[in-house]
Protein backbone atom coordinates (compact mmCIF):
# COMPACT_ATOMS: atom_id res chain seq x y z
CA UNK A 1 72.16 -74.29 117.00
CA UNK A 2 71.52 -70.72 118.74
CA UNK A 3 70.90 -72.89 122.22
CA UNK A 4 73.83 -75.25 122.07
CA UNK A 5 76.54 -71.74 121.23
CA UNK A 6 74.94 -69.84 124.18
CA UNK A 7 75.00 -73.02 126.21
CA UNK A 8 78.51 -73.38 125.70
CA UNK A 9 80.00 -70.22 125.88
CA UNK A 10 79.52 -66.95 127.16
CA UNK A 11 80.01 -63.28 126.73
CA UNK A 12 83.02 -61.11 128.31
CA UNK A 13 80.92 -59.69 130.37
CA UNK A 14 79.79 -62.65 131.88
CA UNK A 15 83.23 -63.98 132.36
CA UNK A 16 84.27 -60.71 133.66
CA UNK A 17 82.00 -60.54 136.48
CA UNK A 18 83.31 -64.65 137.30
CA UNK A 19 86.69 -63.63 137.28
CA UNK A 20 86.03 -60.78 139.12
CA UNK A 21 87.76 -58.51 136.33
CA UNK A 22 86.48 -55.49 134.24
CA UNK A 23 85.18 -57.22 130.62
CA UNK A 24 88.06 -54.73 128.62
CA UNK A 25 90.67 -56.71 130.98
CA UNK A 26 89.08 -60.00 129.74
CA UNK A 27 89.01 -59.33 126.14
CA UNK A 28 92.60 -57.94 126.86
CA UNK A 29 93.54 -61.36 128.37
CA UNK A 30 91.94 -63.02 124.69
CA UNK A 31 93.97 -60.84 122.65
CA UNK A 32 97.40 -61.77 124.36
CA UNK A 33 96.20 -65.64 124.21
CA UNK A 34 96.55 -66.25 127.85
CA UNK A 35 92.26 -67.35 127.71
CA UNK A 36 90.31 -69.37 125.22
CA UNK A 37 88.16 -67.17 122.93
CA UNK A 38 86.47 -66.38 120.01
CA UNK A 39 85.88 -63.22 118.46
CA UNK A 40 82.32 -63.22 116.47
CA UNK A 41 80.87 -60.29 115.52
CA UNK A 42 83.24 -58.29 117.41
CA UNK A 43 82.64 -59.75 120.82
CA UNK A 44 84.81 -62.14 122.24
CA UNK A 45 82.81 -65.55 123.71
CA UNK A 46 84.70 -67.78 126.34
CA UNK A 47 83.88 -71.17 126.29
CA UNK A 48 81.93 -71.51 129.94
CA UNK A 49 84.17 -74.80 130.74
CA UNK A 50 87.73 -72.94 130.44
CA UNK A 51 86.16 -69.61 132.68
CA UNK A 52 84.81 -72.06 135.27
CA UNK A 53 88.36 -73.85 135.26
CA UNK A 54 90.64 -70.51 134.82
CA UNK A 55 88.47 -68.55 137.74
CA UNK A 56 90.49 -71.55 140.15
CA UNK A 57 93.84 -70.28 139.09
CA UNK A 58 93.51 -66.76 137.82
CA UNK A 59 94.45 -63.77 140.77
CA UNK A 60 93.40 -60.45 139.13
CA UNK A 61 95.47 -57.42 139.51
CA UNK A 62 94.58 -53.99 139.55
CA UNK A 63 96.81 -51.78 137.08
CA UNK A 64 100.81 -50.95 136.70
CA UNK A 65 102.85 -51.90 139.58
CA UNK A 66 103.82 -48.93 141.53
CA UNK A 67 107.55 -47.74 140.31
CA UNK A 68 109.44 -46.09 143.30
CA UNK A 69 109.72 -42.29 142.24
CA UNK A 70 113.39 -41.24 141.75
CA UNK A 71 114.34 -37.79 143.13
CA UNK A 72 117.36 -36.07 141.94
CA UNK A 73 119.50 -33.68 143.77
CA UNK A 74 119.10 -30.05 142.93
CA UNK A 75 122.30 -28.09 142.36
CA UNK A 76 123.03 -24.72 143.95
């Protein structure tokens, strides 16, 4: 039972270093429903068939876009 659950899916860590991602970014990607995932025992597992076919598509991004700073005028 233990065999076939590790066999088919794997930890956020694991998926993380697939996708290239940091493993809070994955689990953030679980909670907003954009992957497949379980949460057991507080740790989310990723079935290894959906990372293998979501690392094809998915692009990862590295924090906030950049806003352009607005300046105002000083008054004299």
């Amino acid at each position: 039972m233990i065999e076939d659950l590790t066999n088919s899916y794997m930890p956020s860590a694991e998926a993380a270093r697939i996708l290239g991602v940091h493993p809070v970014a994955v689990a953030q990607l679980a909670r907003k429903g954009k992957i497949r995932a379980v949460k057991i025992a507080n740790r989310w597992l990723i079935p290894r068939a959906f990372v293998e076919e979501f690392a094809k598509t998915y692009i990862p991004r590295r924090g906030r876009p950049r806003q352009k700073r607005r300046y105002t005028r000083r008054q004299t």
